[in-house]
Every structure is written in C-alpha cells, then in structure tokens.
PDB file of N, CA and C in Angstrom:
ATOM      1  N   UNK A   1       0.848  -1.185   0.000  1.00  0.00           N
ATOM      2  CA  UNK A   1       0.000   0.000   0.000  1.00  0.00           C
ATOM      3  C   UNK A   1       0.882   1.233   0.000  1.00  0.00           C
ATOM      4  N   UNK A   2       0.460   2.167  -0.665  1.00  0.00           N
ATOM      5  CA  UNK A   2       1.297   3.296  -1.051  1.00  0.00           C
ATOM      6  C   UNK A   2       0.976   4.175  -0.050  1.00  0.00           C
ATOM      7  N   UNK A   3       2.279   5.597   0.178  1.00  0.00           N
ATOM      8  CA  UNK A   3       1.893   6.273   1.597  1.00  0.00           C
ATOM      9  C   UNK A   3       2.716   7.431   1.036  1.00  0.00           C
ATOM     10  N   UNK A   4       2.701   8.357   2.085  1.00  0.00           N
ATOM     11  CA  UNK A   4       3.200   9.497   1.975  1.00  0.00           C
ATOM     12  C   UNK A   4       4.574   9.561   3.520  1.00  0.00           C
ATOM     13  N   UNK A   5       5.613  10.201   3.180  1.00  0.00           N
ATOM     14  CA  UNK A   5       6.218  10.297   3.942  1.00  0.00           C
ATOM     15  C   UNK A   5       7.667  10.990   4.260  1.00  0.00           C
ATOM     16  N   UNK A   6       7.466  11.725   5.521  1.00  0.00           N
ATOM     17  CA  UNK A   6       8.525  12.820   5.485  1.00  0.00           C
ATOM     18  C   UNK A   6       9.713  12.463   6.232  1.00  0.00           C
ATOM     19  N   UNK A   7      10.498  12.902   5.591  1.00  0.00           N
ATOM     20  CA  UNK A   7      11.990  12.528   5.839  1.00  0.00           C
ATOM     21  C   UNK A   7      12.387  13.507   7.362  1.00  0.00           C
ATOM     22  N   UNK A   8      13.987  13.106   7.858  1.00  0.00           N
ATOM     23  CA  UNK A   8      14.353  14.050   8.619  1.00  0.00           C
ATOM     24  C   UNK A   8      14.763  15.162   8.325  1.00  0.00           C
ATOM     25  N   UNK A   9      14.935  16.259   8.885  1.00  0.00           N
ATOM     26  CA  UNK A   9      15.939  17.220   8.444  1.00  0.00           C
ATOM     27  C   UNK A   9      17.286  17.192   8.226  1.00  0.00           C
ATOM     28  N   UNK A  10      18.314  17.182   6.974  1.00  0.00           N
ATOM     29  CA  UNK A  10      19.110  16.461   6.767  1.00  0.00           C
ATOM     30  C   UNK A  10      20.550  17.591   6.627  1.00  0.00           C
ATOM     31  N   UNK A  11      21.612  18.481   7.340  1.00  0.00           N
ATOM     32  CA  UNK A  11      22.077  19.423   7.376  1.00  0.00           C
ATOM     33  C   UNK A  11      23.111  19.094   5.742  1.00  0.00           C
ATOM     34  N   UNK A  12      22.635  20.484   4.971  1.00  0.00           N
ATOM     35  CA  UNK A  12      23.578  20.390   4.139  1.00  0.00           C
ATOM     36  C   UNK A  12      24.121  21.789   3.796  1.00  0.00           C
ATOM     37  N   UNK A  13      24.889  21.686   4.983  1.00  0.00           N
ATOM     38  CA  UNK A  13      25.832  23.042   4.765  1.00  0.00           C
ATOM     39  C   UNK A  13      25.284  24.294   5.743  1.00  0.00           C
ATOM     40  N   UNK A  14      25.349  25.292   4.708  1.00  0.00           N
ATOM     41  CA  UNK A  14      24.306  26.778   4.784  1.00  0.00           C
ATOM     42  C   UNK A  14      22.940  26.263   4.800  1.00  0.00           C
ATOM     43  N   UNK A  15      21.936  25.259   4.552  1.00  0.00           N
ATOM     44  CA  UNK A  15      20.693  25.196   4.538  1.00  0.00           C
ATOM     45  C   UNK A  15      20.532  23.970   5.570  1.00  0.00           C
ATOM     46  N   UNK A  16      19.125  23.682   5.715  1.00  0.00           N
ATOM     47  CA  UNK A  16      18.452  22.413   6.191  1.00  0.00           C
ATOM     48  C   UNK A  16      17.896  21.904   4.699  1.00  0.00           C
ATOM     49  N   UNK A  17      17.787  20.474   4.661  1.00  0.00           N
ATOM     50  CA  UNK A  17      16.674  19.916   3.420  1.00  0.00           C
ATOM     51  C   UNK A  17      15.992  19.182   4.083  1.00  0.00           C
ATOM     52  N   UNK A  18      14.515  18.978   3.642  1.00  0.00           N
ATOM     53  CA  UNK A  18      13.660  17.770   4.222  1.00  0.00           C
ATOM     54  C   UNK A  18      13.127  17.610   2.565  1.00  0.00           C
ATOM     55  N   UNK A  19      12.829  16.131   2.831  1.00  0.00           N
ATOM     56  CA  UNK A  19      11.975  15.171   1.728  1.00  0.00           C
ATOM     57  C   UNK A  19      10.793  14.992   2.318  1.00  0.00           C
ATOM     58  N   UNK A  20       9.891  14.757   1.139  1.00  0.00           N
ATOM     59  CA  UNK A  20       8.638  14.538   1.558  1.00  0.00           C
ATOM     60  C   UNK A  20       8.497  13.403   0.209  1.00  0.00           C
ATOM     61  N   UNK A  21       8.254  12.351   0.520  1.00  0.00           N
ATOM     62  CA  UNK A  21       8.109  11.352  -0.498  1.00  0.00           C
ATOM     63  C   UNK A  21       6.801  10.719  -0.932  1.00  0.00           C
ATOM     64  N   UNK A  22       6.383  10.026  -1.518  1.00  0.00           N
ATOM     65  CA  UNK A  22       5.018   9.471  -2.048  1.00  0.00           C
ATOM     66  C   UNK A  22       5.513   8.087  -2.789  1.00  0.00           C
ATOM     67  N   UNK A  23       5.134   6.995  -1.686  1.00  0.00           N
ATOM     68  CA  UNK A  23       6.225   6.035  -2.339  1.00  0.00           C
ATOM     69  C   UNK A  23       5.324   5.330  -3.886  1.00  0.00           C
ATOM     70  N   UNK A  24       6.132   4.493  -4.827  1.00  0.00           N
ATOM     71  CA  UNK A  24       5.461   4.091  -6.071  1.00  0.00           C
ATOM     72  C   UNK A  24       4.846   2.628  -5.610  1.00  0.00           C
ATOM     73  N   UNK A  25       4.706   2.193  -4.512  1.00  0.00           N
ATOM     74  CA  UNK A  25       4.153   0.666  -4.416  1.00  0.00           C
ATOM     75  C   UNK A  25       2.526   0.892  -4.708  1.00  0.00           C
ATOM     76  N   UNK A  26       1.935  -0.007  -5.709  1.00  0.00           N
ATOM     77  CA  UNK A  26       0.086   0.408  -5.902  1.00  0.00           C
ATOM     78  C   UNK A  26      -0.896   0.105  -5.307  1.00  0.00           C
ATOM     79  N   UNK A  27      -1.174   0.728  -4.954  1.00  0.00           N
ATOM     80  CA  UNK A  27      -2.795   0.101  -4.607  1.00  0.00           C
ATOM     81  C   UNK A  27      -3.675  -0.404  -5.465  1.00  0.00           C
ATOM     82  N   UNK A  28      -3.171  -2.070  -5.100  1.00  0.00           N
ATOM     83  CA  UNK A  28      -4.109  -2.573  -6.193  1.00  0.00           C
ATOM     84  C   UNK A  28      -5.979  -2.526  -6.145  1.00  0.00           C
ATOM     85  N   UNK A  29      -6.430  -2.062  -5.285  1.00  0.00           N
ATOM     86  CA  UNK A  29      -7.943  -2.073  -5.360  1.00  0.00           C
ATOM     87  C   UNK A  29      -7.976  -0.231  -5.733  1.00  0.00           C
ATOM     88  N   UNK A  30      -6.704   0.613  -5.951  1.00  0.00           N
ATOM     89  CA  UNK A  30      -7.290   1.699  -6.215  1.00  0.00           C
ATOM     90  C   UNK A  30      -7.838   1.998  -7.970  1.00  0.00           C
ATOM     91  N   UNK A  31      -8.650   1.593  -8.396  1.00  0.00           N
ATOM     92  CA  UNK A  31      -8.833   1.758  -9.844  1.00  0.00           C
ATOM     93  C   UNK A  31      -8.789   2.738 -10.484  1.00  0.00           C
ATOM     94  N   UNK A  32      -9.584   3.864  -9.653  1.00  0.00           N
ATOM     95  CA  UNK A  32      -9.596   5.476 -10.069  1.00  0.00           C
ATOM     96  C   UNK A  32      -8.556   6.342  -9.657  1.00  0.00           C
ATOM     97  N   UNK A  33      -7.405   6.062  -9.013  1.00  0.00           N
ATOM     98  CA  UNK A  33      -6.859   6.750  -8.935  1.00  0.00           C
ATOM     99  C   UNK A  33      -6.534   7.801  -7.413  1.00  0.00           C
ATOM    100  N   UNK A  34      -8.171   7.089  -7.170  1.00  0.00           N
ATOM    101  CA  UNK A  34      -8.215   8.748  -5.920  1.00  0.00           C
ATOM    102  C   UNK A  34      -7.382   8.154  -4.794  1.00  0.00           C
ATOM    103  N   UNK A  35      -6.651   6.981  -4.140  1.00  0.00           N
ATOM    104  CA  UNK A  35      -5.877   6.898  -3.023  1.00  0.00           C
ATOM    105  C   UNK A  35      -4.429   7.696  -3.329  1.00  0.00           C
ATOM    106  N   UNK A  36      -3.728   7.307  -4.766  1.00  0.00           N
ATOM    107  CA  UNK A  36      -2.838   8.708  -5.145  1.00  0.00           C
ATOM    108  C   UNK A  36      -2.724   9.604  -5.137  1.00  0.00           C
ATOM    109  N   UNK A  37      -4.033  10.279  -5.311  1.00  0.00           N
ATOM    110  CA  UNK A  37      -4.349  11.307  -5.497  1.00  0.00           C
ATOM    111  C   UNK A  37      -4.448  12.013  -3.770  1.00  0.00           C
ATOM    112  N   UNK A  38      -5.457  11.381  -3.052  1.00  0.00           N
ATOM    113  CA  UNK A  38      -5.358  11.197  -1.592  1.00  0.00           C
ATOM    114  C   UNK A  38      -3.595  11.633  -1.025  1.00  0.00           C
ATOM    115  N   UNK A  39      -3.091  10.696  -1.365  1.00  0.00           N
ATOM    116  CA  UNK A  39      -1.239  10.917  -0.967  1.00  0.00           C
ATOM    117  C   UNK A  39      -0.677  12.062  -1.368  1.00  0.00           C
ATOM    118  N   UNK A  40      -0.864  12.271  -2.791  1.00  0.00           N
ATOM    119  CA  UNK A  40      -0.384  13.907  -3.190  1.00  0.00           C
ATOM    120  C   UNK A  40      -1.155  14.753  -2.930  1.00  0.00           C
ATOM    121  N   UNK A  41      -2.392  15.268  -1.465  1.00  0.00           N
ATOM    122  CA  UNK A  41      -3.091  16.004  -1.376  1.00  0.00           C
ATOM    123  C   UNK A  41      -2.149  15.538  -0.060  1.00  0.00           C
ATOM    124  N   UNK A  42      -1.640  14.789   0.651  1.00  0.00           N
ATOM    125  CA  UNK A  42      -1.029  14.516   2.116  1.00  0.00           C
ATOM    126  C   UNK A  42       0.051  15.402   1.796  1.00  0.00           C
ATOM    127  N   UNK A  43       0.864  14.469   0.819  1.00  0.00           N
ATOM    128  CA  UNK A  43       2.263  15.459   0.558  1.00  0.00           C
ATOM    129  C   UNK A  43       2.173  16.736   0.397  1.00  0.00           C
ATOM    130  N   UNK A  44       1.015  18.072  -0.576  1.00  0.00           N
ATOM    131  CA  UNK A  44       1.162  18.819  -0.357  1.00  0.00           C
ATOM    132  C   UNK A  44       0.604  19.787   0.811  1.00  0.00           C
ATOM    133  N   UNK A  45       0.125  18.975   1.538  1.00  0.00           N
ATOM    134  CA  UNK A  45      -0.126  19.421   3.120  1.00  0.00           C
ATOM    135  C   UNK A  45       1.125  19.295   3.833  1.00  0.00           C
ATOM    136  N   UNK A  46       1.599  18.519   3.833  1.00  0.00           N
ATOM    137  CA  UNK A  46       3.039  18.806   4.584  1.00  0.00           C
ATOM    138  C   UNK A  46       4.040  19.655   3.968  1.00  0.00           C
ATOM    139  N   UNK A  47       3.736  19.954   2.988  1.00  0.00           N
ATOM    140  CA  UNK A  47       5.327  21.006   2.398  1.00  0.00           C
ATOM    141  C   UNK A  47       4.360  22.646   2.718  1.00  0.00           C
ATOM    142  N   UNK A  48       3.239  22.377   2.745  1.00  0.00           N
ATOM    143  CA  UNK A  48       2.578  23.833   3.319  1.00  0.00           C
ATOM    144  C   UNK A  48       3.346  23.914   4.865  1.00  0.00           C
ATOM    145  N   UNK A  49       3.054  22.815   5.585  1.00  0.00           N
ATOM    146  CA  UNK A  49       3.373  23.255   6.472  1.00  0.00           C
ATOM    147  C   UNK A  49       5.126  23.657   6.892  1.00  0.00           C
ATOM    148  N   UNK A  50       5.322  22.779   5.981  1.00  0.00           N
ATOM    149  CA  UNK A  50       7.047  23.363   5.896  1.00  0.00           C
ATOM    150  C   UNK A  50       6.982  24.565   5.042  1.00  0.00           C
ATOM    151  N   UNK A  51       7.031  25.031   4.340  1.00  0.00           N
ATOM    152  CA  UNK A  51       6.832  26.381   3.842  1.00  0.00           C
ATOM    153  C   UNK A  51       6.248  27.952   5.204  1.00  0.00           C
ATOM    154  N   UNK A  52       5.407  27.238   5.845  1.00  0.00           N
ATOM    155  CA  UNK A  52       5.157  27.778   6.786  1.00  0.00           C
ATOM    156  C   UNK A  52       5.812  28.256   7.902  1.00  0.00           C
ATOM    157  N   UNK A  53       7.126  26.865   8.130  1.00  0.00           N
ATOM    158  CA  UNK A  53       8.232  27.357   8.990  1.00  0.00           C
ATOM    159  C   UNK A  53       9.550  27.972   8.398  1.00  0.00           C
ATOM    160  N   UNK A  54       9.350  28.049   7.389  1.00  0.00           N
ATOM    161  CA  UNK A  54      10.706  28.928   6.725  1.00  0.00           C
ATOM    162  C   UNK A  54      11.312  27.680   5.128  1.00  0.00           C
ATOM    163  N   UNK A  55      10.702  26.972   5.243  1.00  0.00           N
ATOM    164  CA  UNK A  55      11.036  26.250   3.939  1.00  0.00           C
ATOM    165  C   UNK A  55      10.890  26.940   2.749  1.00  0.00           C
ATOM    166  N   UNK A  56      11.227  26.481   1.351  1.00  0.00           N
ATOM    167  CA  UNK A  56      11.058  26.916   0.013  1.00  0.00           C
ATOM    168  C   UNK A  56      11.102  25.751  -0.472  1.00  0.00           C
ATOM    169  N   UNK A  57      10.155  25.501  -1.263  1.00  0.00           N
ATOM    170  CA  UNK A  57      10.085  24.547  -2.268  1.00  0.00           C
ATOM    171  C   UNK A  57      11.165  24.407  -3.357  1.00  0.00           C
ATOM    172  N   UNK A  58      12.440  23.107  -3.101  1.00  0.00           N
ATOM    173  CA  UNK A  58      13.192  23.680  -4.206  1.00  0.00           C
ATOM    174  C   UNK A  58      13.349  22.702  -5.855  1.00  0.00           C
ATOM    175  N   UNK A  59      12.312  21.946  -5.272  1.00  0.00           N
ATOM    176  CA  UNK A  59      12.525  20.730  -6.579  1.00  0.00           C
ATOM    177  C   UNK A  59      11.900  19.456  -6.025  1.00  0.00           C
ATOM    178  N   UNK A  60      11.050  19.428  -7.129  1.00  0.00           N
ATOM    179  CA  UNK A  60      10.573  17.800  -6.814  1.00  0.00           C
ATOM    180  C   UNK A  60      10.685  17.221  -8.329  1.00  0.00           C
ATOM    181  N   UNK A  61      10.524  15.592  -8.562  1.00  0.00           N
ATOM    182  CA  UNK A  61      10.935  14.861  -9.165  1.00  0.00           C
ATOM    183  C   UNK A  61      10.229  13.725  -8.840  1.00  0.00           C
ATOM    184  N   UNK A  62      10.195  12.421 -10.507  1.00  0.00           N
ATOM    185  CA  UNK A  62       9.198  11.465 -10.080  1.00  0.00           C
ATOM    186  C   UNK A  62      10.515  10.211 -10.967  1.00  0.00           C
ATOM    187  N   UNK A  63      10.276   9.015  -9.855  1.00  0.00           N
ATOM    188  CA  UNK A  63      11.206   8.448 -10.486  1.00  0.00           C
ATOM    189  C   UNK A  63      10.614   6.672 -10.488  1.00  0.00           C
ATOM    190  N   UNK A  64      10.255   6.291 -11.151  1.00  0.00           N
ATOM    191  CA  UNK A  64       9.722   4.870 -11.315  1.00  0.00           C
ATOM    192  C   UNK A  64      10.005   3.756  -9.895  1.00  0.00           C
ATOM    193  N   UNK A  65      11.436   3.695  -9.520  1.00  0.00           N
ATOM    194  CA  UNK A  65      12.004   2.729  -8.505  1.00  0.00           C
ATOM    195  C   UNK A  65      11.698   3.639  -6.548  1.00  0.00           C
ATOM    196  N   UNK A  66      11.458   4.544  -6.687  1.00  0.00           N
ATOM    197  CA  UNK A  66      11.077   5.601  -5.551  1.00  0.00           C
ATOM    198  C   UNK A  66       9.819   6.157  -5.286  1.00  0.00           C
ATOM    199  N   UNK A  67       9.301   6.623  -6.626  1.00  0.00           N
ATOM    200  CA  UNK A  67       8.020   7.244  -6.226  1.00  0.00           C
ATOM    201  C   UNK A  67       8.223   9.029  -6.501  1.00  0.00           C
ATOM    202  N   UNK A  68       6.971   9.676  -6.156  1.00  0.00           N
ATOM    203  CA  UNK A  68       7.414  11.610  -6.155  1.00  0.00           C
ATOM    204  C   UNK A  68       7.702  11.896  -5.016  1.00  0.00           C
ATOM    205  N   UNK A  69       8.911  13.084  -5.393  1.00  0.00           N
ATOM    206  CA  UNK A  69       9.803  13.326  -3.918  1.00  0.00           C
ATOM    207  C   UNK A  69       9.544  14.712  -4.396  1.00  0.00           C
ATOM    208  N   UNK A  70       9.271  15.338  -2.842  1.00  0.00           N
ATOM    209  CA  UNK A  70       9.405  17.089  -3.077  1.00  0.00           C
ATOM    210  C   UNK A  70      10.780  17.482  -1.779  1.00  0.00           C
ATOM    211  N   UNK A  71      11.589  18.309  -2.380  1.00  0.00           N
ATOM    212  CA  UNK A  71      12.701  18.407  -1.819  1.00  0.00           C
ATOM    213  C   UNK A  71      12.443  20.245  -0.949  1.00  0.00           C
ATOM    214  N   UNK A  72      12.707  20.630   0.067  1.00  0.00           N
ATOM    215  CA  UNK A  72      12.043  21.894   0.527  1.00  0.00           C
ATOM    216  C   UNK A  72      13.669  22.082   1.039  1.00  0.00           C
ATOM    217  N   UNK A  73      13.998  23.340   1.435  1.00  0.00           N
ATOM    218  CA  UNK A  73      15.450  23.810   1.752  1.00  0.00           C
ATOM    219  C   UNK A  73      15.232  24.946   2.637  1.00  0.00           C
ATOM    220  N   UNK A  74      15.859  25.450   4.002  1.00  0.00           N
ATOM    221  CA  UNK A  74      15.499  26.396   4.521  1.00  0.00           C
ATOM    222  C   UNK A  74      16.945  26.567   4.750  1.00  0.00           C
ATOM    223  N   UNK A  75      16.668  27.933   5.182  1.00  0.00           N
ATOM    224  CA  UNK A  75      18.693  28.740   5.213  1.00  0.00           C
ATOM    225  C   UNK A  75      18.486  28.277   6.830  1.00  0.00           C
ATOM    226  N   UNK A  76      19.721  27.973   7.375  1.00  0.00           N
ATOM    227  CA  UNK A  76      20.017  28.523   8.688  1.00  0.00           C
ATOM    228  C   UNK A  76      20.265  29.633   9.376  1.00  0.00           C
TER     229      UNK A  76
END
C-alpha cells in the first residue's frame, strides 16, 4: 500500500533539506486513482506546512524505482 512520507531534516551546509516522499508501491484495489491522489493532497499538506516554517520549495521529481519526492530547503 502506497503512503506518503517525510523525511528528517538532513544538514547540508548553509541550509536544512527535508523530503517529503510518495512512495510508487500500488494500490491494487485503487482503480480510479483517488488513493494517489489522496497521498499527493497529504504530501502537499506537509510542504505547506514546511513552507510555513521557513522552507522553500526547491525541486521535486518522479522516479519509477522511488516514487514523487518534493525536496524543501530552509537557510540557517
């Protein structure tokens, strides 16, 4: 079953990064779509709320073996 899920804060350098992921495993009884859809309405509830504490959205990406990752970056 597919999920949504946020990473730690991971120090790189001058910034913080956090992931917010949406993994690719399917839901096989989802036919229409809407439990995905469900997950990328989770994921972008959590990057609001990171945006909220000083994050910026700096790149997300979709990759077959992972799933969609949104990458957020805040300065220290």
């Amino acid at each position: 079953m597919s999920g949504t899920s946020v990473g730690k804060a991971t120090d790189k350098g001058d910034f913080l990064e956090e992931k917010i992921t949406i993994d690719n495993i399917p839901d096989i009884g989802d036919k229409t779509g809407e439990i995905f859809l469900a997950n990328l309405a989770g994921a972008i509830t959590e990057c609001k709320k990171l945006i909220a504490d000083g994050y910026r959205l700096t790149d997300f990406w979709i990759n077959h073996d992972i799933g969609v990752q949104f990458v957020l970056k805040k300065k220290k």
